[in-house]
PDB file of N, CA and C in Angstrom:
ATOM      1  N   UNK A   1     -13.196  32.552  59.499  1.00  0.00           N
ATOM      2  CA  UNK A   1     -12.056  33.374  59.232  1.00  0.00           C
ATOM      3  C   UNK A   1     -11.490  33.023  57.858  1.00  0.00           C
ATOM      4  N   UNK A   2     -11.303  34.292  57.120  1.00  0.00           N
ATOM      5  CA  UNK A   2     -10.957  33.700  55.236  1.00  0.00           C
ATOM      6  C   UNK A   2      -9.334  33.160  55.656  1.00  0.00           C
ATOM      7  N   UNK A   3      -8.830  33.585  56.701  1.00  0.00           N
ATOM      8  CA  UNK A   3      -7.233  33.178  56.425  1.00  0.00           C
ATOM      9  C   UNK A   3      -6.661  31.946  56.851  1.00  0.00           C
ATOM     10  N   UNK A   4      -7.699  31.190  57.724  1.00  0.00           N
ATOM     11  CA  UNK A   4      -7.921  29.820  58.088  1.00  0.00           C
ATOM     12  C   UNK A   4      -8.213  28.680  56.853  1.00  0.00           C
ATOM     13  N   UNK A   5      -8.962  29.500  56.423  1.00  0.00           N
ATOM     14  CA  UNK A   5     -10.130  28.297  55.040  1.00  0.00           C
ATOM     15  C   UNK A   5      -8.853  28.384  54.199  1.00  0.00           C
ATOM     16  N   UNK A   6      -8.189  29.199  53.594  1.00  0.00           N
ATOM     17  CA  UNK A   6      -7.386  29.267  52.953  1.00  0.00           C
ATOM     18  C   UNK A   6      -6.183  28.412  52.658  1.00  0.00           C
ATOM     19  N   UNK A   7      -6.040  28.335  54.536  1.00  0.00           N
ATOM     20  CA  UNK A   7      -4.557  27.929  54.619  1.00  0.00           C
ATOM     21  C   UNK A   7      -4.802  26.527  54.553  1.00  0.00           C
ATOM     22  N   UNK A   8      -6.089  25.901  55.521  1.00  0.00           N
ATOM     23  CA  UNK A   8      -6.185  24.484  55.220  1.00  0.00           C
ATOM     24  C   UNK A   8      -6.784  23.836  54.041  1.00  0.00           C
ATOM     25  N   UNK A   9      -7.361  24.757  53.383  1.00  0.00           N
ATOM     26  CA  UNK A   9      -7.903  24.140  51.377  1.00  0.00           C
ATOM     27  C   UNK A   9      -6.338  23.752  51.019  1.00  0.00           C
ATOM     28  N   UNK A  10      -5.028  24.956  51.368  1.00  0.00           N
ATOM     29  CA  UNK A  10      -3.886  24.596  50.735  1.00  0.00           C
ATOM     30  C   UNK A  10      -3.327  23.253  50.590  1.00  0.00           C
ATOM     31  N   UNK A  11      -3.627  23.321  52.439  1.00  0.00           N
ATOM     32  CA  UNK A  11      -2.695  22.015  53.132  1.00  0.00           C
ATOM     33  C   UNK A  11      -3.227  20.392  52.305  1.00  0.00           C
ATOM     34  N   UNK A  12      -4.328  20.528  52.250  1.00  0.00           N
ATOM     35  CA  UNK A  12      -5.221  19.515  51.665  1.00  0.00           C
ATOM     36  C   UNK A  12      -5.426  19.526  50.413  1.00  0.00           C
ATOM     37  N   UNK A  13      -5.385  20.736  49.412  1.00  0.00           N
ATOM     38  CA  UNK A  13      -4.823  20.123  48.170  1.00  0.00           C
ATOM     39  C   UNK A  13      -4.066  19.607  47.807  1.00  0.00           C
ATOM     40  N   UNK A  14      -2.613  20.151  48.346  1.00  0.00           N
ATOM     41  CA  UNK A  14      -1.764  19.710  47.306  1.00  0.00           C
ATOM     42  C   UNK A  14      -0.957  18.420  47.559  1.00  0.00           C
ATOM     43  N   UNK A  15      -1.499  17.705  48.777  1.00  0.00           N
ATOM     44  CA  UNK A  15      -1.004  16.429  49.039  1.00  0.00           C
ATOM     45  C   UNK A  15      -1.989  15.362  47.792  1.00  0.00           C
ATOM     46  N   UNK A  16      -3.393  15.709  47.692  1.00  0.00           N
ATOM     47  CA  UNK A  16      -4.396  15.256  47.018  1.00  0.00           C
ATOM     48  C   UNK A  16      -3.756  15.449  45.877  1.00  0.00           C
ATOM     49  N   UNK A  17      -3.391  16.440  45.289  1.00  0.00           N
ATOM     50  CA  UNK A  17      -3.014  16.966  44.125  1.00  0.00           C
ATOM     51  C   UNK A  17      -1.908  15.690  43.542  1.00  0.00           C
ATOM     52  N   UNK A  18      -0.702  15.726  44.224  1.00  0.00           N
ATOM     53  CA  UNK A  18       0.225  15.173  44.315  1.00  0.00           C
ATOM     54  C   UNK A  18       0.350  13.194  44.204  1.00  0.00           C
ATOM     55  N   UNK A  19      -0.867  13.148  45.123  1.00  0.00           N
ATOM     56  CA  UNK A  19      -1.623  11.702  44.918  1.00  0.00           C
ATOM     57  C   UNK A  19      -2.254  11.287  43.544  1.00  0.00           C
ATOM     58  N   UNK A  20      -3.017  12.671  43.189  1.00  0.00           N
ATOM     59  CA  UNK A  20      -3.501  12.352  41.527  1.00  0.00           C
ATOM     60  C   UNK A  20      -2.821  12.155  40.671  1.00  0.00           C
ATOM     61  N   UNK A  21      -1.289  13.433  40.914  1.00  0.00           N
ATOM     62  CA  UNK A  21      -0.579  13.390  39.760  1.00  0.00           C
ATOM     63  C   UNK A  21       0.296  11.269  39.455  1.00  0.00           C
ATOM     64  N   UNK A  22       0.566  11.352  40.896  1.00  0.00           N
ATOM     65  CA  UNK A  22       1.477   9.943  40.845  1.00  0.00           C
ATOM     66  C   UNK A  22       0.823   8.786  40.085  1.00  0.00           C
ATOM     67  N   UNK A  23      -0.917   8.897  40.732  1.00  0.00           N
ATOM     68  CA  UNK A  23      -1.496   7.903  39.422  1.00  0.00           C
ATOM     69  C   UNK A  23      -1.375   7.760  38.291  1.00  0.00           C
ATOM     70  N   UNK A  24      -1.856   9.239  37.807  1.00  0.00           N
ATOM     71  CA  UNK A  24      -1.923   9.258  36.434  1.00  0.00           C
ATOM     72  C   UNK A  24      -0.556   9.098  35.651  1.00  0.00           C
ATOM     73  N   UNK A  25       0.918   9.306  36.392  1.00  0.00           N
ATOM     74  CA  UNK A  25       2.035   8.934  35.910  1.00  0.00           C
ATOM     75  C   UNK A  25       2.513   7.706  35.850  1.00  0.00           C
ATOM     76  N   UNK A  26       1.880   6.980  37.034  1.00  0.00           N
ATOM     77  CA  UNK A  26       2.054   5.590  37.097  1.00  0.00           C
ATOM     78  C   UNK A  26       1.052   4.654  35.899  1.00  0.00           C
ATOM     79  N   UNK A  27       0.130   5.106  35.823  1.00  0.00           N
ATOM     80  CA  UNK A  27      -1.325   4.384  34.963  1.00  0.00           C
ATOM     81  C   UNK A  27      -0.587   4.425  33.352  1.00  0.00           C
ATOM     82  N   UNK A  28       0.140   5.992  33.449  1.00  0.00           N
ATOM     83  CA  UNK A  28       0.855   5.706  31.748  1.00  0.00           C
ATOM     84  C   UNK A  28       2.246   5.057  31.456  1.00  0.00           C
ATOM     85  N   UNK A  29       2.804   4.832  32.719  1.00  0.00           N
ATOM     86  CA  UNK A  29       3.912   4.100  32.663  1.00  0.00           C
ATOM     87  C   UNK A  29       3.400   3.067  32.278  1.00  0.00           C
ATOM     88  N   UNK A  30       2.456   2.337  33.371  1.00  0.00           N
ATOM     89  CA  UNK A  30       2.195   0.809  33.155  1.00  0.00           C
ATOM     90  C   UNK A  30       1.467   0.580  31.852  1.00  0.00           C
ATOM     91  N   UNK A  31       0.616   1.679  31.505  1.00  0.00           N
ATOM     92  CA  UNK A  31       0.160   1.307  29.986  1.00  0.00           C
ATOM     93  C   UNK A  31       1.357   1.394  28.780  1.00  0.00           C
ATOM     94  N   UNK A  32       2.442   1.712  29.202  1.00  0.00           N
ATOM     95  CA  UNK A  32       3.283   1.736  28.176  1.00  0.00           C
ATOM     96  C   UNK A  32       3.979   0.685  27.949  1.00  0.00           C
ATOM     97  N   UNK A  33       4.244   0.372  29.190  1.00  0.00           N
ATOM     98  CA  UNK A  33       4.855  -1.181  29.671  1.00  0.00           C
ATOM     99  C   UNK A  33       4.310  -2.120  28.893  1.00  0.00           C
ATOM    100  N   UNK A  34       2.838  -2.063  29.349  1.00  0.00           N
ATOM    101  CA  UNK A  34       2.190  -3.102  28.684  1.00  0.00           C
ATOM    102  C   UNK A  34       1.974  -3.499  27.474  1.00  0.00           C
ATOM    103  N   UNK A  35       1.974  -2.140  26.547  1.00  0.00           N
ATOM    104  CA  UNK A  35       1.758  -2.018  25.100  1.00  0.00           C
ATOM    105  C   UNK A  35       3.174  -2.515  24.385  1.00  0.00           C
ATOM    106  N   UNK A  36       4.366  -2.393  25.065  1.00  0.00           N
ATOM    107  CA  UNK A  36       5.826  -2.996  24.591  1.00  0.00           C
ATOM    108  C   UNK A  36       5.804  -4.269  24.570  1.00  0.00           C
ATOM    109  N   UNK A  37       5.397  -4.802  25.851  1.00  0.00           N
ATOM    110  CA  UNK A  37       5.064  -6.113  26.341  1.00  0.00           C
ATOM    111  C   UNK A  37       4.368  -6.983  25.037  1.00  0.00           C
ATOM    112  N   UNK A  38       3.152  -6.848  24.906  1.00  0.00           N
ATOM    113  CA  UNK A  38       2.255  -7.234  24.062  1.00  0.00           C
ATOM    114  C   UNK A  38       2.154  -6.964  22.678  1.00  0.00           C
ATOM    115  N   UNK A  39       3.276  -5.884  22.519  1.00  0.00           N
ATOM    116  CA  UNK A  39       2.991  -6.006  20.981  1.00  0.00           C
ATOM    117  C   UNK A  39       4.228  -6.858  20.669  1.00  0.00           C
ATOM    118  N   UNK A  40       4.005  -7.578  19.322  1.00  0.00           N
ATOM    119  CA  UNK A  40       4.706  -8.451  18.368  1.00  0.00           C
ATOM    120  C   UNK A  40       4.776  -8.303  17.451  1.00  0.00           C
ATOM    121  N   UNK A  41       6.379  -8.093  16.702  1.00  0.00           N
ATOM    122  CA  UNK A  41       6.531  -7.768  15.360  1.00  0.00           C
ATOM    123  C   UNK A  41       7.117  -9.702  14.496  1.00  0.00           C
ATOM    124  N   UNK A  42       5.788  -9.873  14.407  1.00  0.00           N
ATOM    125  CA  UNK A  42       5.738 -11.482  13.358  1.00  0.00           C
ATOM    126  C   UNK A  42       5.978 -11.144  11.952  1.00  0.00           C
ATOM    127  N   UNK A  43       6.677 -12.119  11.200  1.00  0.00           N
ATOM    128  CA  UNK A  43       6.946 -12.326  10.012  1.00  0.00           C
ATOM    129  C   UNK A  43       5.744 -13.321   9.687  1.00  0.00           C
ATOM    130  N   UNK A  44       4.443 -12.958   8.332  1.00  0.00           N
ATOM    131  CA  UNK A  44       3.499 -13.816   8.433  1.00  0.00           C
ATOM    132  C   UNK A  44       3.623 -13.566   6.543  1.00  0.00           C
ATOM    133  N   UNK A  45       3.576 -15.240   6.740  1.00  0.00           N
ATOM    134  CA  UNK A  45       4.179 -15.832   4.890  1.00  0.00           C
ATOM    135  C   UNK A  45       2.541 -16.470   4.438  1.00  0.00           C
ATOM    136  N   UNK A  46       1.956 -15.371   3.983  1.00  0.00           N
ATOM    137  CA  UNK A  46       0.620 -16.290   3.153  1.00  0.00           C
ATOM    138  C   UNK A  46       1.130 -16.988   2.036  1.00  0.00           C
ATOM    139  N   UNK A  47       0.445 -17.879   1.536  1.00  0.00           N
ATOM    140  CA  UNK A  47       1.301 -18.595   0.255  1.00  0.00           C
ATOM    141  C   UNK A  47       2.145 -18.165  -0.496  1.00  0.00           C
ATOM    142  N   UNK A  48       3.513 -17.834   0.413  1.00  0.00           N
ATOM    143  CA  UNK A  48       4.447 -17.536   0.136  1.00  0.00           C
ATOM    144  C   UNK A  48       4.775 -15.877   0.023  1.00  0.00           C
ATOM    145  N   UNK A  49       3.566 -15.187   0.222  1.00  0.00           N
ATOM    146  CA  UNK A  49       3.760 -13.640   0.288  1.00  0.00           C
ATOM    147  C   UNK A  49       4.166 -13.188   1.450  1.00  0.00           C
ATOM    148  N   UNK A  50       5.484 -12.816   1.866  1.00  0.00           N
ATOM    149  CA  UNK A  50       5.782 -12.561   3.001  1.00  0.00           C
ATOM    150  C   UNK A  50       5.373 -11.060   3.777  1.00  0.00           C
ATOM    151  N   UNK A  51       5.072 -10.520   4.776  1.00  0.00           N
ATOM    152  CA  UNK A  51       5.045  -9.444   5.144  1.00  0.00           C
ATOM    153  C   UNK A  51       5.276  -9.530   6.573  1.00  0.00           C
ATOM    154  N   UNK A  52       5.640  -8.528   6.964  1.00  0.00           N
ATOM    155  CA  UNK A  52       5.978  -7.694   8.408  1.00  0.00           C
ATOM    156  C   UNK A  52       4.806  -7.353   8.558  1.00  0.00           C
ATOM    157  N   UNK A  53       4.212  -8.315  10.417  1.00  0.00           N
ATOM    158  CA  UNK A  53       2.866  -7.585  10.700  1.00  0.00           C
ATOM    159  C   UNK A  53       3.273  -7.648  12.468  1.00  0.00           C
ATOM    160  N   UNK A  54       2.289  -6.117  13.201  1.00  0.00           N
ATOM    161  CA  UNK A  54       2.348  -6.367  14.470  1.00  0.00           C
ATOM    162  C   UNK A  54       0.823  -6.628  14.981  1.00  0.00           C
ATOM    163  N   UNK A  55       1.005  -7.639  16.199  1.00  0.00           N
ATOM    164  CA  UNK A  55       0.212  -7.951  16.409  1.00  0.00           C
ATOM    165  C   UNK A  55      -0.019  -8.120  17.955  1.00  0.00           C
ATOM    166  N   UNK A  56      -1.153  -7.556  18.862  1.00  0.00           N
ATOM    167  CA  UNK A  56      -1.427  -7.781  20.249  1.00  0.00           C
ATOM    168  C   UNK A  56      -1.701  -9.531  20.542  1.00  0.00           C
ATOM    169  N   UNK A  57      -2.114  -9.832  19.915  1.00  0.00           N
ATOM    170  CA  UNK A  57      -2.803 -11.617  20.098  1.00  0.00           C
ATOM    171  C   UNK A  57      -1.594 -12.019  20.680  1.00  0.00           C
ATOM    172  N   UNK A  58      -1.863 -13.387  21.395  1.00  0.00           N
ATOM    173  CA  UNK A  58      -1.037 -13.949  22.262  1.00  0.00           C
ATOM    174  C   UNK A  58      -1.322 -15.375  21.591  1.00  0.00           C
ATOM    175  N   UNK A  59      -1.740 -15.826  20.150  1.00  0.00           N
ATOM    176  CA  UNK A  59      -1.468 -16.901  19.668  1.00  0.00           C
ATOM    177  C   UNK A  59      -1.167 -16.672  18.546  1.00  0.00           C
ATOM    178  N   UNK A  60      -0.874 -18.070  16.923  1.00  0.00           N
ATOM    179  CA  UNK A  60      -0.978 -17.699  16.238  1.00  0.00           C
ATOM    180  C   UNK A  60      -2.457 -17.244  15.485  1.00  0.00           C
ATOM    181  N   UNK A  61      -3.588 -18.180  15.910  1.00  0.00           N
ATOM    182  CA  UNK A  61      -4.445 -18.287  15.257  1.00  0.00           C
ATOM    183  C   UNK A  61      -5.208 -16.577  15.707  1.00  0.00           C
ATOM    184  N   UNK A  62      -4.978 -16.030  16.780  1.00  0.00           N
ATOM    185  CA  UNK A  62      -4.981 -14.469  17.449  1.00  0.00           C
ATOM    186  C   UNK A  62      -4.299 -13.267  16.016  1.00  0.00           C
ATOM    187  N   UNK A  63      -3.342 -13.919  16.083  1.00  0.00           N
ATOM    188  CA  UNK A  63      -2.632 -13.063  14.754  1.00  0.00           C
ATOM    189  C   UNK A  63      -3.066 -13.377  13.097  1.00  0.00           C
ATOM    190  N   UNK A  64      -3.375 -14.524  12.937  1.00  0.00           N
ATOM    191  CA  UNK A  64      -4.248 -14.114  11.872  1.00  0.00           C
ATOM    192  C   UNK A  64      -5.745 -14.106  11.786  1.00  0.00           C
ATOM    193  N   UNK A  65      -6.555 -14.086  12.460  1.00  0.00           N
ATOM    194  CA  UNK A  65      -7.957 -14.124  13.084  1.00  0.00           C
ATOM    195  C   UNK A  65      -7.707 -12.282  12.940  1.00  0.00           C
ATOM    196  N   UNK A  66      -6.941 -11.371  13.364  1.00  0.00           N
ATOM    197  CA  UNK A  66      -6.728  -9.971  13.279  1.00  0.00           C
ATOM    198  C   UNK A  66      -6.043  -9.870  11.886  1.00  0.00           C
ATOM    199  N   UNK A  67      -5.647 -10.473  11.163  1.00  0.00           N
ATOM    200  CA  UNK A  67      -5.376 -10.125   9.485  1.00  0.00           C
ATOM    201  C   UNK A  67      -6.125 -10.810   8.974  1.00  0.00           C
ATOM    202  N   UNK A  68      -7.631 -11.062   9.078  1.00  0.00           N
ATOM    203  CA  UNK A  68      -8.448 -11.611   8.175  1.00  0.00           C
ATOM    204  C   UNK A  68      -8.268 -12.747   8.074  1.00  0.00           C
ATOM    205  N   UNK A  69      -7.864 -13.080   8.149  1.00  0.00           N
ATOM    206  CA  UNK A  69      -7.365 -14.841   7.277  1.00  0.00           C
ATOM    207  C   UNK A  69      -8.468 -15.810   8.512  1.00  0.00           C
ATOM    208  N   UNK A  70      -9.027 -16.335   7.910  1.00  0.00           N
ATOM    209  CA  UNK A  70      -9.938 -17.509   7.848  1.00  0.00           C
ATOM    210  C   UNK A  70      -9.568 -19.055   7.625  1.00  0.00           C
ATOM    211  N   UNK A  71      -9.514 -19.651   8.911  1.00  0.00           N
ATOM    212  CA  UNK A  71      -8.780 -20.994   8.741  1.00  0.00           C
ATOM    213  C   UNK A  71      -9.762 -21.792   8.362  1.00  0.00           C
ATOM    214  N   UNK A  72      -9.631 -22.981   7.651  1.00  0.00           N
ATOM    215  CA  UNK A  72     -10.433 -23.945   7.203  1.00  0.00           C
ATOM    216  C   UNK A  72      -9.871 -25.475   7.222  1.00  0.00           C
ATOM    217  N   UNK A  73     -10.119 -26.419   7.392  1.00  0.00           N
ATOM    218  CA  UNK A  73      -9.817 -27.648   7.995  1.00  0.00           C
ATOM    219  C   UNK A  73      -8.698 -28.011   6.892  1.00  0.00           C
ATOM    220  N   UNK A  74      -8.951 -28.139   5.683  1.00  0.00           N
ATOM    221  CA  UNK A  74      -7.292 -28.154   4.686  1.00  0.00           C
ATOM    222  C   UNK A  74      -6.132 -27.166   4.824  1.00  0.00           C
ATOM    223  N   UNK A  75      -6.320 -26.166   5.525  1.00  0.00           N
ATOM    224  CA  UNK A  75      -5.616 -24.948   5.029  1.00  0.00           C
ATOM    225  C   UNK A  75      -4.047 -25.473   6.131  1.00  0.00           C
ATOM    226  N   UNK A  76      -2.474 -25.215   5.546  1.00  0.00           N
ATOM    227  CA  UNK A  76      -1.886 -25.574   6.630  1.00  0.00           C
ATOM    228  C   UNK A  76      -1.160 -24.587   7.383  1.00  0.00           C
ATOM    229  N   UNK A  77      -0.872 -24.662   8.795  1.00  0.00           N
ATOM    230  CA  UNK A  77      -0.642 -23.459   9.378  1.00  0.00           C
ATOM    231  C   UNK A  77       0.668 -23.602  10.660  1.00  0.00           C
ATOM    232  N   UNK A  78       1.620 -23.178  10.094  1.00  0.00           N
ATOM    233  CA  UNK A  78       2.975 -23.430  11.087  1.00  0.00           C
ATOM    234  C   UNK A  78       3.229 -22.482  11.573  1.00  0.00           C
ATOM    235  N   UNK A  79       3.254 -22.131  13.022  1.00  0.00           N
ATOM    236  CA  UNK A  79       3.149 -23.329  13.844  1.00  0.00           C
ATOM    237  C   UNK A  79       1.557 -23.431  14.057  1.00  0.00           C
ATOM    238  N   UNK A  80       1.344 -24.270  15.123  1.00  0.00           N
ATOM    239  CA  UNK A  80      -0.353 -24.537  14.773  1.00  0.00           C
ATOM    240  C   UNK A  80      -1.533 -23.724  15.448  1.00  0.00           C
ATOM    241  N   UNK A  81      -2.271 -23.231  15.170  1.00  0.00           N
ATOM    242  CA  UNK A  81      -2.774 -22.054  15.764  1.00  0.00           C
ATOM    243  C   UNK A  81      -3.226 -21.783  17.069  1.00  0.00           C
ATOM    244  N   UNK A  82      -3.340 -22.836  17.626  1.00  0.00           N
ATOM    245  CA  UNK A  82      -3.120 -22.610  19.374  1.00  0.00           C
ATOM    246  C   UNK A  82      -1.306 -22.330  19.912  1.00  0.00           C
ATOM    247  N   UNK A  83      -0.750 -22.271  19.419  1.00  0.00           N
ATOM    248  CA  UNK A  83       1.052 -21.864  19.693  1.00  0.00           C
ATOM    249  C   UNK A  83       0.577 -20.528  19.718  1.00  0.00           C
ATOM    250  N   UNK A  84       1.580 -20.622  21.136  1.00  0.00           N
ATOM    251  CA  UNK A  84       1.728 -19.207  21.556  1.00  0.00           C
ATOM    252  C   UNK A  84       3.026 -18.158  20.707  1.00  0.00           C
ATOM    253  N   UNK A  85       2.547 -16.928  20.401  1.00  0.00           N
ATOM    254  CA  UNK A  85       3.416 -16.233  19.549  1.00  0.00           C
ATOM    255  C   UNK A  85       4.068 -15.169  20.506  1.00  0.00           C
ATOM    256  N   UNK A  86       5.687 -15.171  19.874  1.00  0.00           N
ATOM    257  CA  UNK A  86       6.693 -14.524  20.396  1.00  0.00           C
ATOM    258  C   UNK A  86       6.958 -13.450  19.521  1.00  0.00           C
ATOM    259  N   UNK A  87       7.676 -12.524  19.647  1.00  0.00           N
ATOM    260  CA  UNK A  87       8.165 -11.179  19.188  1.00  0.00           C
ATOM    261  C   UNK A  87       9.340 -12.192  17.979  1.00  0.00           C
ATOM    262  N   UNK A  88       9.149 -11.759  16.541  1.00  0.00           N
ATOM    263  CA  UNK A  88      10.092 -12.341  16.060  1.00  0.00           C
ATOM    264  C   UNK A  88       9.808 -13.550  14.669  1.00  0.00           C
ATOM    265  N   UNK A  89       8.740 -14.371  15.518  1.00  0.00           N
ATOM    266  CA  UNK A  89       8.128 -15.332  15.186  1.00  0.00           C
ATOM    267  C   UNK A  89       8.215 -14.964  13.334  1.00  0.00           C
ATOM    268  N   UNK A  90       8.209 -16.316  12.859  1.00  0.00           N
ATOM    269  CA  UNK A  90       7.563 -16.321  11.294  1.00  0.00           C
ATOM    270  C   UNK A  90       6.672 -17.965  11.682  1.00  0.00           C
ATOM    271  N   UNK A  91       5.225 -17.143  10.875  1.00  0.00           N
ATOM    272  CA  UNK A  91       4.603 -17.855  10.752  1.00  0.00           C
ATOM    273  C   UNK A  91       4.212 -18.016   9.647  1.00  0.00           C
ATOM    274  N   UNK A  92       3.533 -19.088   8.637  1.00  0.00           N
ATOM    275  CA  UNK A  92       3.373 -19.924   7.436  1.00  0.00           C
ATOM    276  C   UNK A  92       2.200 -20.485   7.619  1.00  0.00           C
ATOM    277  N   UNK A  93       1.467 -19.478   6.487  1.00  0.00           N
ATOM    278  CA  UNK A  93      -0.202 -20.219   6.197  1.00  0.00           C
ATOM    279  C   UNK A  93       0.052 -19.864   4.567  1.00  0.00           C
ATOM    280  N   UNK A  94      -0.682 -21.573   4.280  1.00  0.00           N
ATOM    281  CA  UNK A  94      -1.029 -21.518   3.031  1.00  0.00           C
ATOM    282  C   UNK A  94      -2.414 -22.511   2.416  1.00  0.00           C
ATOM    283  N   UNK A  95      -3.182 -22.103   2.142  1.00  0.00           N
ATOM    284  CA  UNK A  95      -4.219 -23.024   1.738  1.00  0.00           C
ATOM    285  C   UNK A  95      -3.971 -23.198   0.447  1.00  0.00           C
TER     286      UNK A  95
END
Protein backbone atom coordinates (compact mmCIF):
# COMPACT_ATOMS: atom_id res chain seq x y z
CA UNK A 1 0.00 0.00 0.00
CA UNK A 2 1.83 3.52 -1.25
CA UNK A 3 0.09 5.28 1.82
CA UNK A 4 1.66 2.97 4.41
CA UNK A 5 5.41 3.10 2.87
CA UNK A 6 5.01 6.65 2.95
CA UNK A 7 3.87 7.29 6.25
CA UNK A 8 6.50 4.99 7.90
CA UNK A 9 9.74 6.25 5.51
CA UNK A 10 8.34 9.65 7.31
CA UNK A 11 8.22 8.36 10.79
CA UNK A 12 11.79 7.00 10.40
CA UNK A 13 13.38 9.74 8.75
CA UNK A 14 13.07 12.41 10.48
CA UNK A 15 14.01 11.11 13.91
CA UNK A 16 17.32 9.78 11.86
CA UNK A 17 17.40 13.06 10.29
CA UNK A 18 17.34 14.87 13.52
CA UNK A 19 20.06 12.41 15.06
CA UNK A 20 22.40 13.46 12.08
CA UNK A 21 21.69 16.95 12.36
CA UNK A 22 22.66 16.97 16.40
CA UNK A 23 26.05 15.35 15.44
CA UNK A 24 27.11 17.32 13.00
CA UNK A 25 26.20 20.44 15.35
CA UNK A 26 27.79 18.95 18.16
CA UNK A 27 31.19 17.70 16.08
CA UNK A 28 31.45 21.68 15.12
CA UNK A 29 30.87 22.92 18.42
CA UNK A 30 33.49 20.67 19.87
CA UNK A 31 35.85 21.42 16.99
CA UNK A 32 35.52 24.96 17.79
CA UNK A 33 36.05 24.47 21.35
CA UNK A 34 38.97 22.81 20.67
CA UNK A 35 40.59 25.12 18.17
CA UNK A 36 40.09 28.16 21.04
CA UNK A 37 41.46 25.79 23.46
CA UNK A 38 44.68 25.06 21.61
CA UNK A 39 45.45 27.90 19.91
CA UNK A 40 48.13 30.35 21.51
CA UNK A 41 48.84 33.80 20.86
CA UNK A 42 52.95 33.78 22.10
CA UNK A 43 55.16 36.69 21.99
CA UNK A 44 58.44 34.96 20.30
CA UNK A 45 61.78 37.38 20.60
CA UNK A 46 64.48 35.89 18.08
CA UNK A 47 67.62 37.82 18.85
CA UNK A 48 65.80 40.37 19.94
CA UNK A 49 63.25 40.61 16.92
CA UNK A 50 60.08 40.48 18.51
CA UNK A 51 56.86 39.18 16.84
CA UNK A 52 53.28 38.05 17.56
CA UNK A 53 52.94 34.32 16.60
CA UNK A 54 49.96 31.69 17.04
CA UNK A 55 50.65 28.54 17.67
CA UNK A 56 48.76 24.85 18.20
CA UNK A 57 52.03 23.15 19.95
CA UNK A 58 51.67 22.48 23.51
CA UNK A 59 55.48 23.27 24.19
CA UNK A 60 57.97 25.74 23.59
CA UNK A 61 60.26 23.79 21.52
CA UNK A 62 56.45 22.75 19.50
CA UNK A 63 56.27 26.52 18.80
CA UNK A 64 59.38 27.06 17.35
CA UNK A 65 60.00 23.60 15.67
CA UNK A 66 56.54 25.23 13.63
CA UNK A 67 58.49 28.69 12.94
CA UNK A 68 61.46 27.05 11.59
CA UNK A 69 63.86 27.74 14.07
CA UNK A 70 66.31 24.95 14.62
CA UNK A 71 67.76 24.45 18.07
CA UNK A 72 71.37 23.67 18.47
CA UNK A 73 73.23 22.79 21.71
CA UNK A 74 74.70 26.70 22.17
CA UNK A 75 71.64 28.35 21.11
CA UNK A 76 69.71 29.82 24.42
CA UNK A 77 66.09 29.33 24.86
CA UNK A 78 63.68 30.78 27.71
CA UNK A 79 61.85 29.09 28.90
CA UNK A 80 63.40 25.72 28.04
CA UNK A 81 61.96 23.85 25.31
CA UNK A 82 60.24 21.08 27.01
CA UNK A 83 57.99 24.01 29.10
CA UNK A 84 54.74 23.82 28.46
CA UNK A 85 53.29 26.99 26.58
CA UNK A 86 50.37 29.13 27.71
CA UNK A 87 48.25 31.70 25.78
CA UNK A 88 50.28 34.91 26.40
CA UNK A 89 53.62 33.46 26.93
CA UNK A 90 56.92 35.43 25.64
CA UNK A 91 59.41 33.35 24.70
CA UNK A 92 63.35 34.24 24.00
CA UNK A 93 65.63 32.44 21.56
CA UNK A 94 68.80 33.69 20.63
CA UNK A 95 71.82 31.94 19.23
Amino acid sequence: MPGEHELWSTVITRPVRRIAQAAVVTSLVAGAVGVSHLDKSVTLSVDGKTSTVHAFGSTVGDVLAKQDIKLNSHDVVVPAPTAKVSDGQKIVFDF
